[in-house]
Structure formats: structure tokens, C-alpha cells
C-alpha atoms as a PDB file:
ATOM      1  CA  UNK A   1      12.865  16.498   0.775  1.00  0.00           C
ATOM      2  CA  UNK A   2      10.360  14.157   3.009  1.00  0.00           C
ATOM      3  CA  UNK A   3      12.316  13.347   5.914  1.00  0.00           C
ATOM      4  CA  UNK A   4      12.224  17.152   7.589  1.00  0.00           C
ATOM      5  CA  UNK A   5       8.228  16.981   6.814  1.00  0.00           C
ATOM      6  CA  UNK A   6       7.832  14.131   8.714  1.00  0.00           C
ATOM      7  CA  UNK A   7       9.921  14.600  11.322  1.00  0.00           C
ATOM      8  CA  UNK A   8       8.185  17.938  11.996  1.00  0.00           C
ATOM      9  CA  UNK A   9       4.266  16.876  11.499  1.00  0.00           C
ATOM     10  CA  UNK A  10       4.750  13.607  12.971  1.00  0.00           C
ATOM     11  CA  UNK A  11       5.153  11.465  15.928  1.00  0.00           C
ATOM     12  CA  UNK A  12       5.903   7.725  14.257  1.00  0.00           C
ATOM     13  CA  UNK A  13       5.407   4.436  16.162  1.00  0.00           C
ATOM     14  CA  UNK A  14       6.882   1.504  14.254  1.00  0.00           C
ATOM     15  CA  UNK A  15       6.941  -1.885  14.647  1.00  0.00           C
ATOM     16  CA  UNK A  16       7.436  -5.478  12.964  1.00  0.00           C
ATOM     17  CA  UNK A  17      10.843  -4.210  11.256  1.00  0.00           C
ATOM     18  CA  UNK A  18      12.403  -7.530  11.434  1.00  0.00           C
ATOM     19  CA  UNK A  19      10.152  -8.855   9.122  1.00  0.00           C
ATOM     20  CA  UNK A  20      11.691  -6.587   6.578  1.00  0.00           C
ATOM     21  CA  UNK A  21      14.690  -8.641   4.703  1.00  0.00           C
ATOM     22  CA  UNK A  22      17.399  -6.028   4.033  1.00  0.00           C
ATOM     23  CA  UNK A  23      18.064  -7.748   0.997  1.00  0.00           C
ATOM     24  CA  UNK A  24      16.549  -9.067  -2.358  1.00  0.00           C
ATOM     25  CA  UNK A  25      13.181  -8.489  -4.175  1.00  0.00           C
ATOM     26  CA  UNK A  26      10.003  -8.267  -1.730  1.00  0.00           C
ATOM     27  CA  UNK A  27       6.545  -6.785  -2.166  1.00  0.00           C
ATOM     28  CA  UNK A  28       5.185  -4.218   0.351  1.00  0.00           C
ATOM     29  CA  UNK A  29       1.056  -4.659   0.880  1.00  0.00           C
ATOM     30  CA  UNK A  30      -0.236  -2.098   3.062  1.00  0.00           C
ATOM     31  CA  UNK A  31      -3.877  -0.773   3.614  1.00  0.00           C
ATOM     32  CA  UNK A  32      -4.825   2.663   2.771  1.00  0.00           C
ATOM     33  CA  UNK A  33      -6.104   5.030   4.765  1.00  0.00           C
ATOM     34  CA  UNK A  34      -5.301   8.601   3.751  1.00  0.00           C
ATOM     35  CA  UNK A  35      -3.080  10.069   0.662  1.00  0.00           C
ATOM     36  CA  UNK A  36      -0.754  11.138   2.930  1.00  0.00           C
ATOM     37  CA  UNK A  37       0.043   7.551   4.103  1.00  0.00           C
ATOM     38  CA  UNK A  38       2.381   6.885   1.120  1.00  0.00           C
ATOM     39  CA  UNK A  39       4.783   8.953   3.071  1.00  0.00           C
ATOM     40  CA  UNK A  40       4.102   7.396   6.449  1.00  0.00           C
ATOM     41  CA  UNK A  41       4.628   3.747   4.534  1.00  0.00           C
ATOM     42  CA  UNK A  42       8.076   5.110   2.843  1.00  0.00           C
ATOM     43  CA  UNK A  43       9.557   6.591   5.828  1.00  0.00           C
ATOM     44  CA  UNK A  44       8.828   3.366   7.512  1.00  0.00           C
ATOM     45  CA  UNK A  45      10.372   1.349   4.928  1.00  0.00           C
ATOM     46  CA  UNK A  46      13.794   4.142   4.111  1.00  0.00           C
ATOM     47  CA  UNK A  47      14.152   3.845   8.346  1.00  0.00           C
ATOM     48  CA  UNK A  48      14.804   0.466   7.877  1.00  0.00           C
ATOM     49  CA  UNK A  49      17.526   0.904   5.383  1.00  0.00           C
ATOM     50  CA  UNK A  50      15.868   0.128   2.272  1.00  0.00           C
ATOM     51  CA  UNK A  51      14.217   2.005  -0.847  1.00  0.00           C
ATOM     52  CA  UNK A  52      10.577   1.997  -1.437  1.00  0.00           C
ATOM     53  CA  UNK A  53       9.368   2.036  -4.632  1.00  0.00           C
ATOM     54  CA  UNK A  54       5.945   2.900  -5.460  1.00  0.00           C
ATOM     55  CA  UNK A  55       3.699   2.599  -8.545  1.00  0.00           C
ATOM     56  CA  UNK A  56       2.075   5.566 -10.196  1.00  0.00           C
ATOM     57  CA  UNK A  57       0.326   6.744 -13.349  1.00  0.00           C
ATOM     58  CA  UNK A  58       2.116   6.526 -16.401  1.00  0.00           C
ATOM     59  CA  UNK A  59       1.153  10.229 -17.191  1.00  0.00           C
ATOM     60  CA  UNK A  60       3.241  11.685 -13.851  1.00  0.00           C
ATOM     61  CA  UNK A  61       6.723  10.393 -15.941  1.00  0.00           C
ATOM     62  CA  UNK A  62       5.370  12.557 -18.979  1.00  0.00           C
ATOM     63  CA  UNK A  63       5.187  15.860 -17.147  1.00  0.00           C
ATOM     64  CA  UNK A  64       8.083  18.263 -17.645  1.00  0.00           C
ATOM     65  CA  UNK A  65      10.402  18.580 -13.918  1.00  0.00           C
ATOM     66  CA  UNK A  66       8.276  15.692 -12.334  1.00  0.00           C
ATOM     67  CA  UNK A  67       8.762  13.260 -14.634  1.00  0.00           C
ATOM     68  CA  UNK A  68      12.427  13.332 -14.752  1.00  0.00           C
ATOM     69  CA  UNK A  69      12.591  13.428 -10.914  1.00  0.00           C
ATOM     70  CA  UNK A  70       9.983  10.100 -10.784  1.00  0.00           C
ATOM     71  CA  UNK A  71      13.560   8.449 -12.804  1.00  0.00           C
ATOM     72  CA  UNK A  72      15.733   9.487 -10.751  1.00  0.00           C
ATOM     73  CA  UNK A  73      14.326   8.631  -7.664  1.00  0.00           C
ATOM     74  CA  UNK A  74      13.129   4.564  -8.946  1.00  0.00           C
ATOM     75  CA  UNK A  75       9.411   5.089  -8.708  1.00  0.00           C
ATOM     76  CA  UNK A  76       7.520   2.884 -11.085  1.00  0.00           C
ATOM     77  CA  UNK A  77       5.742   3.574 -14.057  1.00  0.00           C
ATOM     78  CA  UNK A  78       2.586   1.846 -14.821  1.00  0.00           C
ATOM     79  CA  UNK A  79      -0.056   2.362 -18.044  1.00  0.00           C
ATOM     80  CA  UNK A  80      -3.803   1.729 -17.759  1.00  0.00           C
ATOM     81  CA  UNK A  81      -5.484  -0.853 -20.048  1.00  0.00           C
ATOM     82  CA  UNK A  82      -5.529  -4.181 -20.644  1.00  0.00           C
ATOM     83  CA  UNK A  83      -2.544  -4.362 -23.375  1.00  0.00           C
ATOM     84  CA  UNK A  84      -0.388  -2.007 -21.245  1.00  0.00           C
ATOM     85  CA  UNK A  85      -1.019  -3.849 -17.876  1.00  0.00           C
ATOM     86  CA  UNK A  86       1.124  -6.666 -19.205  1.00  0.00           C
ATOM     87  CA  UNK A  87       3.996  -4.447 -20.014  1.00  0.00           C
ATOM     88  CA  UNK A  88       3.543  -3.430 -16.517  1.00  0.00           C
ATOM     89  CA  UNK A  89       3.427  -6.263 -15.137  1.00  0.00           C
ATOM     90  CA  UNK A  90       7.337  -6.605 -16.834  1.00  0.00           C
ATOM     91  CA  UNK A  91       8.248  -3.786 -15.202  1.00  0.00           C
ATOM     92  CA  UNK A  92       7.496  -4.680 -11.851  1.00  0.00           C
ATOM     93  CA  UNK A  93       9.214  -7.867 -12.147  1.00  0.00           C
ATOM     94  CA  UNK A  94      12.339  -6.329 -13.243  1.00  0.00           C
ATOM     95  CA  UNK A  95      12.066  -4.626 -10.164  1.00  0.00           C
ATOM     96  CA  UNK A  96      11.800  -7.316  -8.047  1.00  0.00           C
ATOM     97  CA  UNK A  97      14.570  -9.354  -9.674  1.00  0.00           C
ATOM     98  CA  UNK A  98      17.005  -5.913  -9.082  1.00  0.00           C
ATOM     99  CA  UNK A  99      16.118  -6.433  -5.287  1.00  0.00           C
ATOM    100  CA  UNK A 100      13.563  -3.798  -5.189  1.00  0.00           C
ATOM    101  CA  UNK A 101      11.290  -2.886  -2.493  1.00  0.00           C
ATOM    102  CA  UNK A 102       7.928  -2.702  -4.728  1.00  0.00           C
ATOM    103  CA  UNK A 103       5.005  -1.048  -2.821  1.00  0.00           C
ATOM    104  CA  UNK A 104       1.818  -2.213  -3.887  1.00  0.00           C
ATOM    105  CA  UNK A 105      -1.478  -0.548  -2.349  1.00  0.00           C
ATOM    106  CA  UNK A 106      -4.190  -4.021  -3.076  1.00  0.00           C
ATOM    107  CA  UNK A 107      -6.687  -1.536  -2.439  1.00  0.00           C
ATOM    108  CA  UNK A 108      -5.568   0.705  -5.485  1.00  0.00           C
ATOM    109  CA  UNK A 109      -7.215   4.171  -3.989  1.00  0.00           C
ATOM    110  CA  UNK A 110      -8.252   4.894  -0.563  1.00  0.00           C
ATOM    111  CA  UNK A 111     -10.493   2.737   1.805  1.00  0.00           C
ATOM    112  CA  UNK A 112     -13.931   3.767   0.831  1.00  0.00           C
ATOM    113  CA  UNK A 113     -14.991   1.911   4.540  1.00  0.00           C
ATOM    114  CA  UNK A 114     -16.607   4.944   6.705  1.00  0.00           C
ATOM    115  CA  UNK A 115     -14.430   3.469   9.591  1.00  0.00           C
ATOM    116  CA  UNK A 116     -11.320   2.961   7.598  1.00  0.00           C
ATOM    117  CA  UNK A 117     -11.327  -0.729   7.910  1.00  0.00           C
ATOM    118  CA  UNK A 118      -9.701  -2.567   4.221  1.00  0.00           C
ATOM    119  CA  UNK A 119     -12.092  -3.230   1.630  1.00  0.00           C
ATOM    120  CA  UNK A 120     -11.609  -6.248  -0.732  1.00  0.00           C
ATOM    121  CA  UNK A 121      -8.587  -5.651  -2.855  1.00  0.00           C
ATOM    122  CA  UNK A 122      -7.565  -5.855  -6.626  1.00  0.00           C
ATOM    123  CA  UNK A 123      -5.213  -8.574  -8.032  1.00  0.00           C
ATOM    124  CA  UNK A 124      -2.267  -6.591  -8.696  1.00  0.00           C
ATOM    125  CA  UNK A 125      -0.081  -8.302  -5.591  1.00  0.00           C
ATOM    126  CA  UNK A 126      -0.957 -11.647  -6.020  1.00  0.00           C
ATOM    127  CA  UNK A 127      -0.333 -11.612  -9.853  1.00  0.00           C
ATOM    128  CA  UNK A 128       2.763 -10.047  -8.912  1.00  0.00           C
ATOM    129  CA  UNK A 129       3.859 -12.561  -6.601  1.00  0.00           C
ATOM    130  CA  UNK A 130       2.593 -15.512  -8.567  1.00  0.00           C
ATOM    131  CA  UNK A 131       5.078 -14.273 -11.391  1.00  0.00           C
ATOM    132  CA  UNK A 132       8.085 -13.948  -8.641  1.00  0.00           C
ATOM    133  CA  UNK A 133       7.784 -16.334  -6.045  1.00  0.00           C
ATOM    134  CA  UNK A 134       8.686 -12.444  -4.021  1.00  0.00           C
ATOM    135  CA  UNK A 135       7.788 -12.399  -0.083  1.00  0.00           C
ATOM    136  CA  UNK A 136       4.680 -10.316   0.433  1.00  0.00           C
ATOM    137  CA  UNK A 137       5.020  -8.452   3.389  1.00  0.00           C
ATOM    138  CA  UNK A 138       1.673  -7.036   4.848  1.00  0.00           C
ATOM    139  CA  UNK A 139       1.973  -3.464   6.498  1.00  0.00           C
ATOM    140  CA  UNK A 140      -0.509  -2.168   8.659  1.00  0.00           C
ATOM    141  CA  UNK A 141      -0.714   1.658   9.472  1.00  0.00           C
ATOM    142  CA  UNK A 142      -2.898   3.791  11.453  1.00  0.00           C
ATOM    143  CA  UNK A 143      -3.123   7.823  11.876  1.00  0.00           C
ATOM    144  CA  UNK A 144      -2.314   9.296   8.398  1.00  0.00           C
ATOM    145  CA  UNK A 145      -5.993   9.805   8.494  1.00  0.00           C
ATOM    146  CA  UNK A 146      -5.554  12.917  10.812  1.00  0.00           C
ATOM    147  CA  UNK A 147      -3.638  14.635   8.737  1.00  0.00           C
ATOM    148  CA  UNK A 148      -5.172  14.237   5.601  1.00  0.00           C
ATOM    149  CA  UNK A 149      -8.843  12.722   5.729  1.00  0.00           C
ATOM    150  CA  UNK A 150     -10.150  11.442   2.075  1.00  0.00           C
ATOM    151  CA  UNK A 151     -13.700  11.070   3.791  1.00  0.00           C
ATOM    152  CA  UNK A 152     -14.082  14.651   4.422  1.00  0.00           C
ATOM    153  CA  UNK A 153     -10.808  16.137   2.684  1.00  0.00           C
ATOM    154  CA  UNK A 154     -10.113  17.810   5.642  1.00  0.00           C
ATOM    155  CA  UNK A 155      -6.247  18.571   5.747  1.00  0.00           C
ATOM    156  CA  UNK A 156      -4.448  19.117   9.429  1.00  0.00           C
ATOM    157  CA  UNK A 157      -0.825  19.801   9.836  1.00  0.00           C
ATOM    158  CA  UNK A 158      -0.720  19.989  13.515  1.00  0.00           C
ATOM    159  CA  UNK A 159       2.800  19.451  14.042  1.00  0.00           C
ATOM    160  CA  UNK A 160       3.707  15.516  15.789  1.00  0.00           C
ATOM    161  CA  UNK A 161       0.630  13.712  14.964  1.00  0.00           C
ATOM    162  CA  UNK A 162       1.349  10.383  15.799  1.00  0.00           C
ATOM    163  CA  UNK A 163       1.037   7.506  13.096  1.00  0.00           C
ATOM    164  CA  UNK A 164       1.601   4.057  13.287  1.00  0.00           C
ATOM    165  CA  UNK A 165       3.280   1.424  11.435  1.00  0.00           C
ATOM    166  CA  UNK A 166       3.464  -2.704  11.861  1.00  0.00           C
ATOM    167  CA  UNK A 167       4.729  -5.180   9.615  1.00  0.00           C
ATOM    168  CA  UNK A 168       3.583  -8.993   9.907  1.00  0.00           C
ATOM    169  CA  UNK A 169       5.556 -11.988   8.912  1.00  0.00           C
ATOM    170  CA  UNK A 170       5.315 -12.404   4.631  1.00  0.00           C
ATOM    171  CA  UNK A 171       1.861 -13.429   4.288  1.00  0.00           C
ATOM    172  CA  UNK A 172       1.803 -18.041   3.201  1.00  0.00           C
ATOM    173  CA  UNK A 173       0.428 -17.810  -0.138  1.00  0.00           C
ATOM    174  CA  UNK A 174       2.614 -21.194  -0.595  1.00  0.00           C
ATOM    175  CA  UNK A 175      -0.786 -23.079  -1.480  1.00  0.00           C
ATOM    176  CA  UNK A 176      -1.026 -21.163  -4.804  1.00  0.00           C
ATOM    177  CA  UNK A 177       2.735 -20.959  -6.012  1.00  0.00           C
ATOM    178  CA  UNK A 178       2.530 -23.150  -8.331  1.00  0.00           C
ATOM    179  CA  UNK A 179      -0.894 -22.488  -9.779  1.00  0.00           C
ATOM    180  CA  UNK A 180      -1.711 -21.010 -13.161  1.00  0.00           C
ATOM    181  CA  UNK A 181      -2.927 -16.842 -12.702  1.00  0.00           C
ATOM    182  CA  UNK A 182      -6.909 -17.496 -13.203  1.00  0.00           C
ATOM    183  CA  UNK A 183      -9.517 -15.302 -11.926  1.00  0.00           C
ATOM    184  CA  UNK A 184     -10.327 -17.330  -9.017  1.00  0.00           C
ATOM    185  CA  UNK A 185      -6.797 -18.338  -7.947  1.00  0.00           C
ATOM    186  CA  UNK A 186      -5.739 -14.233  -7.921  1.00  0.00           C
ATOM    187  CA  UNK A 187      -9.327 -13.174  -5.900  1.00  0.00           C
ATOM    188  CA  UNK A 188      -8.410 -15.969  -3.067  1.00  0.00           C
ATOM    189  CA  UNK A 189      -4.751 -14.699  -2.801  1.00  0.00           C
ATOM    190  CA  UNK A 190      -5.872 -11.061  -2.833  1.00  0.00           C
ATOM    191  CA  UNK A 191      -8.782 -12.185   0.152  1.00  0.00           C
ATOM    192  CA  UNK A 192      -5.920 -13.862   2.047  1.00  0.00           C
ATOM    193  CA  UNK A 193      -3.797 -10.525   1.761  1.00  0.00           C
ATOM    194  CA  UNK A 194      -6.681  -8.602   2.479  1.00  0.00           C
ATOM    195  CA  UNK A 195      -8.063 -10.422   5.651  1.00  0.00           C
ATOM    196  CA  UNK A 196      -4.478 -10.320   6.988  1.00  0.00           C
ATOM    197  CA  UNK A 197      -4.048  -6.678   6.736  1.00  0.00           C
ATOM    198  CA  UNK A 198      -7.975  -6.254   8.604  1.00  0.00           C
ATOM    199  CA  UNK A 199      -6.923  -8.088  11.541  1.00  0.00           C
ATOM    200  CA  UNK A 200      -3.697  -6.418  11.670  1.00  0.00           C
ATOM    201  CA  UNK A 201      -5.283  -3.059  11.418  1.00  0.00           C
ATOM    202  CA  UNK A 202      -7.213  -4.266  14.169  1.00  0.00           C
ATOM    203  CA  UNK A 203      -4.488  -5.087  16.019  1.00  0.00           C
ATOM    204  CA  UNK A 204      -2.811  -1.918  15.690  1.00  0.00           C
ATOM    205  CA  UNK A 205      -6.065   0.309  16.425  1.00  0.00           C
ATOM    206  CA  UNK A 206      -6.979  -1.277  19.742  1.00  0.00           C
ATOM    207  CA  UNK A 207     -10.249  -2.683  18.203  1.00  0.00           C
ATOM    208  CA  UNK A 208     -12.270  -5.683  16.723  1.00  0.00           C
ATOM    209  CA  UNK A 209     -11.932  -5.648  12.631  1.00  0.00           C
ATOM    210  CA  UNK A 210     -14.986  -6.456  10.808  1.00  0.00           C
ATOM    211  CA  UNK A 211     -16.204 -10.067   9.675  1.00  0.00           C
ATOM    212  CA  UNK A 212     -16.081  -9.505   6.080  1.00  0.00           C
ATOM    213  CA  UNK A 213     -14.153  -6.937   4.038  1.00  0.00           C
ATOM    214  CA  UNK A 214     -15.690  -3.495   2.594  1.00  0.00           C
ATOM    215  CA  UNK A 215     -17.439  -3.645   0.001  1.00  0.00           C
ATOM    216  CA  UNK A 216     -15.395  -1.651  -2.630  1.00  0.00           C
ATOM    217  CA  UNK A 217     -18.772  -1.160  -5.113  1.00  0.00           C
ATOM    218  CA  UNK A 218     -20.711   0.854  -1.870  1.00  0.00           C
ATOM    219  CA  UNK A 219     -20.310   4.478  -2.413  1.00  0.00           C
ATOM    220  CA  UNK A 220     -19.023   6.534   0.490  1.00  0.00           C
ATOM    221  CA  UNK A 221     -20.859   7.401   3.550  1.00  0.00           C
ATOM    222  CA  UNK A 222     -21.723  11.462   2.847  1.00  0.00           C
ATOM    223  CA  UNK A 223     -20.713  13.455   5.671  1.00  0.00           C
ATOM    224  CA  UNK A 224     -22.334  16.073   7.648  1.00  0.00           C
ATOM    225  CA  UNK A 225     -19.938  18.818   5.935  1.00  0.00           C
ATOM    226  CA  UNK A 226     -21.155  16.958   2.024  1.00  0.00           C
ATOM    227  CA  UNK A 227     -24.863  17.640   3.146  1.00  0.00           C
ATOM    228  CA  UNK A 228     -24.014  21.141   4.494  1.00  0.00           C
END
């Protein structure tokens, strides 16, 4: 259903495949830049040969037609709340013991940066990999953002917009594998996930990444259309 989409609105650079293992259980860490990159992120990962699966809202599985479809297809279901994260947290890791390709956005919504650079990240990939001892994979990608813009919701479907996608190496979180899942150990691994995807960003855009990571708490810039 994807596939003929993307072939038709865009023009796809990819690169770092190798770093992709074509088999077993690995975790997928990529920035977030538009809500159209999901699809950018999955074609880059079904080219390769393998299956992404991604984690959505509990609710989407309850809906009559999409629900069903979310099953069939291996997406991954995942409650809100304290109580239910844990069961989630089960889920995941059955996926990554059936040699899944889990997709995890550290982000968890859209860069709020004006520029698009990562902000600072929440804990649900290093928990994850704590748990498995999975390789986390960072994923850079670039140009999603002209189709669909979440700073000014401005969508474009000019056909062959080009997009960009570059894996790294699986990020050495070796210093923490055998440490217990506190507060402080998770918000270090999720910084050193974090950082890794800015400068790769960087990399990939041509430019100099910032210093620090966005500040997730800052609202977003208001545009020139949100004052009009």
C-alpha cells in the first residue's frame, strides 16, 4: 500500500545499510522530523530486507478495520500509564527475542527545535535495551519535513521530493549493560543516543548541530502563518 506512495512523492537517498544486521532482534532510534517520516524510516528499513515494526497507541488496535490490520501487519501495541508501561515493556521484548526490527522514536512526538535539530529524548530505548542487551542502531533522516511540516502543518505532495536516510554503527552503550534501570543510568543512555543522532543529523544536512540538545519543555517557535 506504501511502496507506490513513495516511489511516486519521493526521491530517497540512503545510506549506512550495512549497519543493519539482516538477522536477530535490534532496535531502530531515529530522530523525528515530520509525521510523514515514519514512512521514509520503514521504507528504508523494508529496502533492506527486513520488517519494521513500530509502536503506537493502544487505542489504534481497538478501532474496527484498523485495528485488525495493525495485527496483521506486526505493529506494536503499547498502553499509557505507569502500570501498563510495564506490560509494554513485555511486549517489546518479545519482539526483540522473535528477531524483530523494533522502531523506537526517543523523541516520542516530533522535534519541537524551530530548526529541526533532536531535542533530549525519553527513556523508552535505553530501558529497552538495558532489558535485551539488543543493538541500537541510530538512524538519521532528513527531508520528510517538506512534505509534511509539523511547525506550520503545511502538507506538499510535490511528486520526488528527495529525503534522506543514514544509519551509524549500533550506538556503545556497553558501559551501562550491566547496570540496574535507575533514573540517572536511563537519562545518560538516552543523552548518548540523543547526541549521536544530532551529529549525525548534522552530518547528513551539510551543517554544524547544536552544542546541547532542544529543550523538549520550550514551546514551539509561532510562525508567521500562527500570528496571521
Amino acid at each position: 500500500l506504501v511502496l507506490p506512495v513513495l516511489h511516486v512523492l519521493t526521491r530517497h537517498t540512503w545510506t549506512g545499510m550495512q549497519h543493519l544486521p539482516r538477522t536477530g532482534g535490534v532496535i531502530i532510534v531515529p530522530n523525528h522530523v515530520s509525521h510523514f517520516d515514519p514512512l521514509v524510516v520503514a521504507h528504508w528499513i523494508y529496502g533492506i530486507g527486513r520488517w519494521p515494526r513500530f509502536l503506537g497507541k493502544a487505542s489504534l488496535w481497538r478501532i474496527p478495520v484498523l485495528g485488525p490490520f495493525l495485527r496483521k501487519v506486526q505493529q506494536i501495541p503499547v498502553e499509557r500509564g505507569s502500570v501498563e508501561a510495564v506490560k509494554s515493556l513485555d511486549v517489546l521484548v518479545d519482539a526483540i527475542k522473535q528477531g524483530g526490527v523494533v522502531v523506537i522514536y526517543p523523541e516520542g512526538t516530533t522535534t519541537r527545535s524551530p530548526d529541526l535539530w533532536p531535542m533530549r529524548g525519553k527513556t523508552g530505548a535505553a530501558r529497552l535495551a538495558l532489558a535485551t542487551g539488543a543493538p541500537v542502531i541510530p538512524l538519521a533522516n532528513w527531508g520528510a519535513e517538506r512534505i509534511f511540516d509539523p511547525r506550520t502543518n503545511r502538507l506538499s505532495l510535490r511528486p520526488r521530493t528527495p529525503v534522506s536516510v543514514m544509519a551509524g554503527p549500533p550506538i556503545d552503550l556497553s558501559r551501562w549493560q550491566q547496570a540496574a534501570p535507575t533514573r540517572v543510568v536511563l537519562d545518560q543512555m538516552t543523552d548518548a543516543i540523543m547526541h549521536e543522532l544530532n551529529r549525525m543529523l548534522g552530518e547528513l544536512r551539510g551543517e554544524k548541530p547544536p552544542a546541547q540538545l532542544y529543550d523538549r519543555s520550550a514551546p514551539r517557535a509561532r510562525t508567521a502563518e500562527d500570528a496571521g
